[in-house]
N, C-alpha and C. Protein backbone atom coordinates (compact mmCIF):
# COMPACT_ATOMS: atom_id res chain seq x y z
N UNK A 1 -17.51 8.84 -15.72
CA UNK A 1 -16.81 7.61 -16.05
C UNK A 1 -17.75 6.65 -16.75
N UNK A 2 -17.06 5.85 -17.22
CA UNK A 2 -18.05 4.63 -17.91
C UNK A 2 -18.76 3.69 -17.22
N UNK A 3 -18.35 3.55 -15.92
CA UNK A 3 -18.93 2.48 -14.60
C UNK A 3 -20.55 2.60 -14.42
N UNK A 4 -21.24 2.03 -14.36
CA UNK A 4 -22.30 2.46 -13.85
C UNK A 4 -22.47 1.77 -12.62
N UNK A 5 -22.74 2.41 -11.74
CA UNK A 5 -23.32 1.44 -10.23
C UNK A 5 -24.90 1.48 -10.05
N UNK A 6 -24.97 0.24 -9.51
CA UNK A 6 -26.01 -0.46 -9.40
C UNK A 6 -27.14 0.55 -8.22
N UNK A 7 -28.17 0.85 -7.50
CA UNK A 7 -28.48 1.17 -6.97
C UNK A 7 -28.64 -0.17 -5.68
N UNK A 8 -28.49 -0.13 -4.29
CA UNK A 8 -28.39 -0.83 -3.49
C UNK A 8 -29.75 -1.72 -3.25
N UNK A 9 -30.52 -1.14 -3.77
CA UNK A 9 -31.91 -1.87 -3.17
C UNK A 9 -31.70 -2.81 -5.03
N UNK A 10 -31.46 -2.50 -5.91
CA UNK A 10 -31.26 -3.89 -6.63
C UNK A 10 -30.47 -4.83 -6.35
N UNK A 11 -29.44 -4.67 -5.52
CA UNK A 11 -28.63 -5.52 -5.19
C UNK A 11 -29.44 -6.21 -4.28
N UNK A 12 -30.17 -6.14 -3.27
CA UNK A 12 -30.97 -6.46 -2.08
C UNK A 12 -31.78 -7.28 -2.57
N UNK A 13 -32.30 -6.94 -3.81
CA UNK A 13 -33.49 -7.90 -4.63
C UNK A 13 -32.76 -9.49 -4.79
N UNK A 14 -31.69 -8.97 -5.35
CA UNK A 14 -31.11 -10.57 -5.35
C UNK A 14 -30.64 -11.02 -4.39
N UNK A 15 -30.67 -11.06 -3.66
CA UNK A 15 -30.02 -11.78 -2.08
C UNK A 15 -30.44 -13.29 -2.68
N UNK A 16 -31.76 -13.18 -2.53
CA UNK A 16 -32.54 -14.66 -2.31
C UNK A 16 -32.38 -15.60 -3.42
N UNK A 17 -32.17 -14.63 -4.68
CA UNK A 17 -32.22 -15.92 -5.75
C UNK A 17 -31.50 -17.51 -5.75
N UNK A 18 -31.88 -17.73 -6.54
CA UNK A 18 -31.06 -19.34 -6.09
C UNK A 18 -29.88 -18.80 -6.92
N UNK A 19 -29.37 -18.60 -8.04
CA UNK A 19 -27.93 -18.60 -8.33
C UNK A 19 -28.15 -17.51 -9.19
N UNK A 20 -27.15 -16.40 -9.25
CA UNK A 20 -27.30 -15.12 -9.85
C UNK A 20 -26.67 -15.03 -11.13
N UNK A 21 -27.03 -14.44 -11.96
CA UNK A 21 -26.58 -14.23 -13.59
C UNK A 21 -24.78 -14.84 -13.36
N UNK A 22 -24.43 -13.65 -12.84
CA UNK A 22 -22.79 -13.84 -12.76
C UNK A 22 -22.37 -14.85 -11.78
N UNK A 23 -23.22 -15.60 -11.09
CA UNK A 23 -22.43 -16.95 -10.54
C UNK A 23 -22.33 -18.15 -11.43
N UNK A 24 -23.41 -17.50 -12.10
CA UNK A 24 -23.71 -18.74 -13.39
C UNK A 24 -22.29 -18.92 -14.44
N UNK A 25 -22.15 -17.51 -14.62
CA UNK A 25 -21.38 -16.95 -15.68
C UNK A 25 -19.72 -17.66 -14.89
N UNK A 26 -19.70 -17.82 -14.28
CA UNK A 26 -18.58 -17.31 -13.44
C UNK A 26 -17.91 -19.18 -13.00
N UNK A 27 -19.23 -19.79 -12.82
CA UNK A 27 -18.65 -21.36 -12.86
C UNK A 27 -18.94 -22.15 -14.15
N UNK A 28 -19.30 -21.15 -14.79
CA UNK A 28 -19.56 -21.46 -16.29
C UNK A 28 -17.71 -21.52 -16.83
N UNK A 29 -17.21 -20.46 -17.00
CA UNK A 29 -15.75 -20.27 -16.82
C UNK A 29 -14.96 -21.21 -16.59
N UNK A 30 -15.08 -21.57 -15.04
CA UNK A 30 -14.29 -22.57 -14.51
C UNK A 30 -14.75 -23.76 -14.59
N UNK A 31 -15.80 -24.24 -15.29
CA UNK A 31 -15.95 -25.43 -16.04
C UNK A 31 -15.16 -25.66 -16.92
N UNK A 32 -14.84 -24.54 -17.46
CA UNK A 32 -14.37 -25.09 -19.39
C UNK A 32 -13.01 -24.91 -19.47
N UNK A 33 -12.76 -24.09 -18.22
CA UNK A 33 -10.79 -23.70 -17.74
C UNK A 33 -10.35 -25.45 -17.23
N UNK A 34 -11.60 -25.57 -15.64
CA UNK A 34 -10.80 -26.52 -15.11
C UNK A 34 -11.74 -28.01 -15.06
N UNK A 35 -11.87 -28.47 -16.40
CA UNK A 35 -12.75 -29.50 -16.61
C UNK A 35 -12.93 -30.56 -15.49
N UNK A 36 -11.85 -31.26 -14.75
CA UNK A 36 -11.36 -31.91 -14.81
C UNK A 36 -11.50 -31.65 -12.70
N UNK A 37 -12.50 -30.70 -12.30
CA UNK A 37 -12.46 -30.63 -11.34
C UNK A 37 -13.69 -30.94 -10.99
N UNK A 38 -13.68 -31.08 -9.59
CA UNK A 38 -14.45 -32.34 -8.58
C UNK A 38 -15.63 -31.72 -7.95
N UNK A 39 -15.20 -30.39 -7.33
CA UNK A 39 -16.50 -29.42 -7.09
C UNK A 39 -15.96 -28.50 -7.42
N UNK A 40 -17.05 -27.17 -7.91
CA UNK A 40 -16.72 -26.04 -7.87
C UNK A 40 -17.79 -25.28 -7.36
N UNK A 41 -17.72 -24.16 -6.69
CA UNK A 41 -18.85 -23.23 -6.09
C UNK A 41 -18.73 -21.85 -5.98
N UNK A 42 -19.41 -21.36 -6.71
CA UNK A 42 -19.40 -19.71 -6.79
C UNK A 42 -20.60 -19.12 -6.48
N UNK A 43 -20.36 -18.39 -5.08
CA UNK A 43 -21.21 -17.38 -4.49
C UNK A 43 -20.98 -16.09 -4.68
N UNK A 44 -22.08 -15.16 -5.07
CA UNK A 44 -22.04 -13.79 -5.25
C UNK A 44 -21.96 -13.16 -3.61
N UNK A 45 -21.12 -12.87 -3.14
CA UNK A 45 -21.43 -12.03 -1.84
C UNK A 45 -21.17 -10.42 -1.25
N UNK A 46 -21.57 -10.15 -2.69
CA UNK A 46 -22.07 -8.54 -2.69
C UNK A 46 -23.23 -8.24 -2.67
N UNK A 47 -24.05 -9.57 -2.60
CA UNK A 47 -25.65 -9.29 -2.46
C UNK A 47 -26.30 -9.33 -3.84
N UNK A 48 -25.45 -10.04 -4.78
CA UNK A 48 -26.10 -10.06 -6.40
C UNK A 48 -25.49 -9.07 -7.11
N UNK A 49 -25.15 -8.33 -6.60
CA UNK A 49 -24.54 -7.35 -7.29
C UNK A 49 -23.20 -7.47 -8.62
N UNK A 50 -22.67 -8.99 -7.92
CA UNK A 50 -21.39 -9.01 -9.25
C UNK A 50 -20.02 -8.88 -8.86
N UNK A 51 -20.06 -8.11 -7.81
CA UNK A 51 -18.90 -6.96 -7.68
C UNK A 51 -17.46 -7.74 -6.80
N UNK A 52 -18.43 -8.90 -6.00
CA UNK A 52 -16.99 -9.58 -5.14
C UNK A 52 -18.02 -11.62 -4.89
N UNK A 53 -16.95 -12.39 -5.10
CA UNK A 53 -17.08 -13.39 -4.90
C UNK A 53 -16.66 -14.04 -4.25
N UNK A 54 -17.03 -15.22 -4.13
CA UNK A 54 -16.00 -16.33 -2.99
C UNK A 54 -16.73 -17.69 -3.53
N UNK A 55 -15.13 -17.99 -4.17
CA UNK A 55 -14.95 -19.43 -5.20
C UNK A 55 -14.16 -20.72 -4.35
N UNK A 56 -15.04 -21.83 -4.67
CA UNK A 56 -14.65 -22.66 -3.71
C UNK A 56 -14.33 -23.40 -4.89
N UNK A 57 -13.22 -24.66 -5.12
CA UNK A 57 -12.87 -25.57 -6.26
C UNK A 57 -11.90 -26.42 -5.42
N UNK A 58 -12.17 -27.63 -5.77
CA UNK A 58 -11.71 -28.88 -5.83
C UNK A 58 -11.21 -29.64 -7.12
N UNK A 59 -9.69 -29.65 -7.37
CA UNK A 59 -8.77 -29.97 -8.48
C UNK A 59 -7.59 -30.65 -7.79
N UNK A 60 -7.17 -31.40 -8.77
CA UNK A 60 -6.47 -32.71 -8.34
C UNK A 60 -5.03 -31.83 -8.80
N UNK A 61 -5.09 -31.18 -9.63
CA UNK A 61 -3.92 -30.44 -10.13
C UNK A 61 -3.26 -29.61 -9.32
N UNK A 62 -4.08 -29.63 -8.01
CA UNK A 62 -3.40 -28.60 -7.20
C UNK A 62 -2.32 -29.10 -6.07
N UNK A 63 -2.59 -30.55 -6.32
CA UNK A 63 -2.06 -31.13 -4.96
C UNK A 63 -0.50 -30.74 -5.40
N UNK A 64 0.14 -30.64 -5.76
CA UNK A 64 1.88 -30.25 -5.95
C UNK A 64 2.34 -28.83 -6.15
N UNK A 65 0.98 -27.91 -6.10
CA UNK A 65 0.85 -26.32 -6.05
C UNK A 65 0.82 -25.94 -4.51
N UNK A 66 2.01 -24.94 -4.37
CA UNK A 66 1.54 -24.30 -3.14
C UNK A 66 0.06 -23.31 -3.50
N UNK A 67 -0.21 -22.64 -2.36
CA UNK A 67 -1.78 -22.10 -2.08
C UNK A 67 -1.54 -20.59 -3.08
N UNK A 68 -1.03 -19.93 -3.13
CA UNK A 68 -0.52 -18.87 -3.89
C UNK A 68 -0.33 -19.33 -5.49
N UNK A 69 -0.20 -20.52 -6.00
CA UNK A 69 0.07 -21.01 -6.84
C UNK A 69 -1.28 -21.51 -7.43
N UNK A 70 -1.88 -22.38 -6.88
CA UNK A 70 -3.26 -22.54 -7.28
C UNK A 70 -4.14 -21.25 -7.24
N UNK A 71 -3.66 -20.19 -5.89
CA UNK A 71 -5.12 -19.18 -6.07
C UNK A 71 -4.32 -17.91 -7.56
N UNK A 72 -3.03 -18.18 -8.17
CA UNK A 72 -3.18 -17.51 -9.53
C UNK A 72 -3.72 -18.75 -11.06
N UNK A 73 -3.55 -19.56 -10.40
CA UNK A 73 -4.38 -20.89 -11.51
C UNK A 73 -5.71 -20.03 -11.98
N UNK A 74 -6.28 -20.36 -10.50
CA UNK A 74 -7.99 -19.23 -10.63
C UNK A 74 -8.33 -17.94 -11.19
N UNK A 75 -7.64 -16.96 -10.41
CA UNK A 75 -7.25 -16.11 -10.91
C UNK A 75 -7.05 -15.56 -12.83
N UNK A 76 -6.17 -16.65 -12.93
CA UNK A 76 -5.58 -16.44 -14.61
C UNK A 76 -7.02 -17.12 -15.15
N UNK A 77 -7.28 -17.75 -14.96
CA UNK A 77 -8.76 -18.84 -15.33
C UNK A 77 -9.86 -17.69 -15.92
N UNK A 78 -9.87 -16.73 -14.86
CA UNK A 78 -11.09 -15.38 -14.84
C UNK A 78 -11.03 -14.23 -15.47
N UNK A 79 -9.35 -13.71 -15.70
CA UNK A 79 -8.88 -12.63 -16.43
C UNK A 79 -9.83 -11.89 -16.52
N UNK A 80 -10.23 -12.19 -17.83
CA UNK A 80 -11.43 -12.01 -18.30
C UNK A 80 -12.79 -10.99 -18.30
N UNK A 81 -12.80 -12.49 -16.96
CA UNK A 81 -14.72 -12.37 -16.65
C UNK A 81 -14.31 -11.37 -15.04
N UNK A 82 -13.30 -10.97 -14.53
CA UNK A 82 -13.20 -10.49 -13.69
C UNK A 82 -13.26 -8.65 -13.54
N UNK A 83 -13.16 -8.43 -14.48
CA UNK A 83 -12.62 -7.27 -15.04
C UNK A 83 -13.57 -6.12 -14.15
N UNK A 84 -14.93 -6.53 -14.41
CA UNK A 84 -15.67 -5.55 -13.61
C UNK A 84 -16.00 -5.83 -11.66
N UNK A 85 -15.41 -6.75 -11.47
CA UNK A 85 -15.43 -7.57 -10.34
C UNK A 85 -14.02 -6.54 -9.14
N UNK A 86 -14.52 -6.28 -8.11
CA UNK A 86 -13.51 -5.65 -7.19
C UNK A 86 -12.85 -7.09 -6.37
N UNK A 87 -13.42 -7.98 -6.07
CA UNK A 87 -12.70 -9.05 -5.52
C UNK A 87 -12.96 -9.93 -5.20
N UNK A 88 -12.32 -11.03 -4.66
CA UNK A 88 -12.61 -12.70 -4.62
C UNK A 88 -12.11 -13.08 -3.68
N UNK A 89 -12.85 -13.88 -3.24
CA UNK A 89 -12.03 -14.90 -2.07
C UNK A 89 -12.08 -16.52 -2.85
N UNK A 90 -10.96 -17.11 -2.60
CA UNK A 90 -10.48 -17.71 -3.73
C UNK A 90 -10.36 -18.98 -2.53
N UNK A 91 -10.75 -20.35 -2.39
CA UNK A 91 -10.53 -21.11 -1.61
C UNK A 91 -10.62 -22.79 -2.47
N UNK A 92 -9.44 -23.18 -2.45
CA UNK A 92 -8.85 -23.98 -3.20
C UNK A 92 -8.98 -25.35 -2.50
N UNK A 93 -8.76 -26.24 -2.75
CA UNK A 93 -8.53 -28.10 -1.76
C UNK A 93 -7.98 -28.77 -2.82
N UNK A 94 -7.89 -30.01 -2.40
CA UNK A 94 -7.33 -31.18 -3.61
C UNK A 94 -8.22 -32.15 -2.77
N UNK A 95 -9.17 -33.01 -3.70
CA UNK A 95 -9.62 -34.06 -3.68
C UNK A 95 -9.14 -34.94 -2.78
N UNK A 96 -10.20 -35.46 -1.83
CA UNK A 96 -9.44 -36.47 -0.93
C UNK A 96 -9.92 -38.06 -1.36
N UNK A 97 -9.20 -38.87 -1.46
CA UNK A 97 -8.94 -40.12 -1.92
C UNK A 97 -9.93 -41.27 -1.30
């Protein structure tokens, strides 16, 4: 197949870094999707590897979205950049006043 997998002890190397290629990449994205938001935070927690995330965002746009509704906002946001990615944990809020 065309996939290549990573060997586990590179993934292990990055544990520690402060922010990994693709977290960079990844709130890089949801900067330019969701300008207009308050925090955003993307952790790699496959160990650097790429492969699964967990996105935290704060958007004012969400307050009249149910939770299913904002987590395909995100979702559609990543298309994209997700492609080689197996999965996300997607955790949404609205700005408190």
């Amino acid at each position: 197949t065309g996939t290549r997998r990573l060997p586990l002890l590179h993934c292990a190397q990055h544990m520690f870094a402060s922010q990994t290629e693709g977290e960079l990449k990844v709130t890089q994205i949801l900067k330019e999707k969701f300008p207009r938001a308050t925090a955003i935070k993307v952790t790699d927690i496959s160990g650097g590897c790429g492969a699964m995330y967990e996105i935290q965002i704060e958007l004012e746009e969400f307050k009249e979205k149910r939770m299913v509704q904002q987590h395909q906002m995100v979702n559609q946001a990543l298309k994209e950049g997700i492609k080689g990615m197996h999965g996300l944990q997607i955790f949404t809020s609205v700005p408190k006043h």
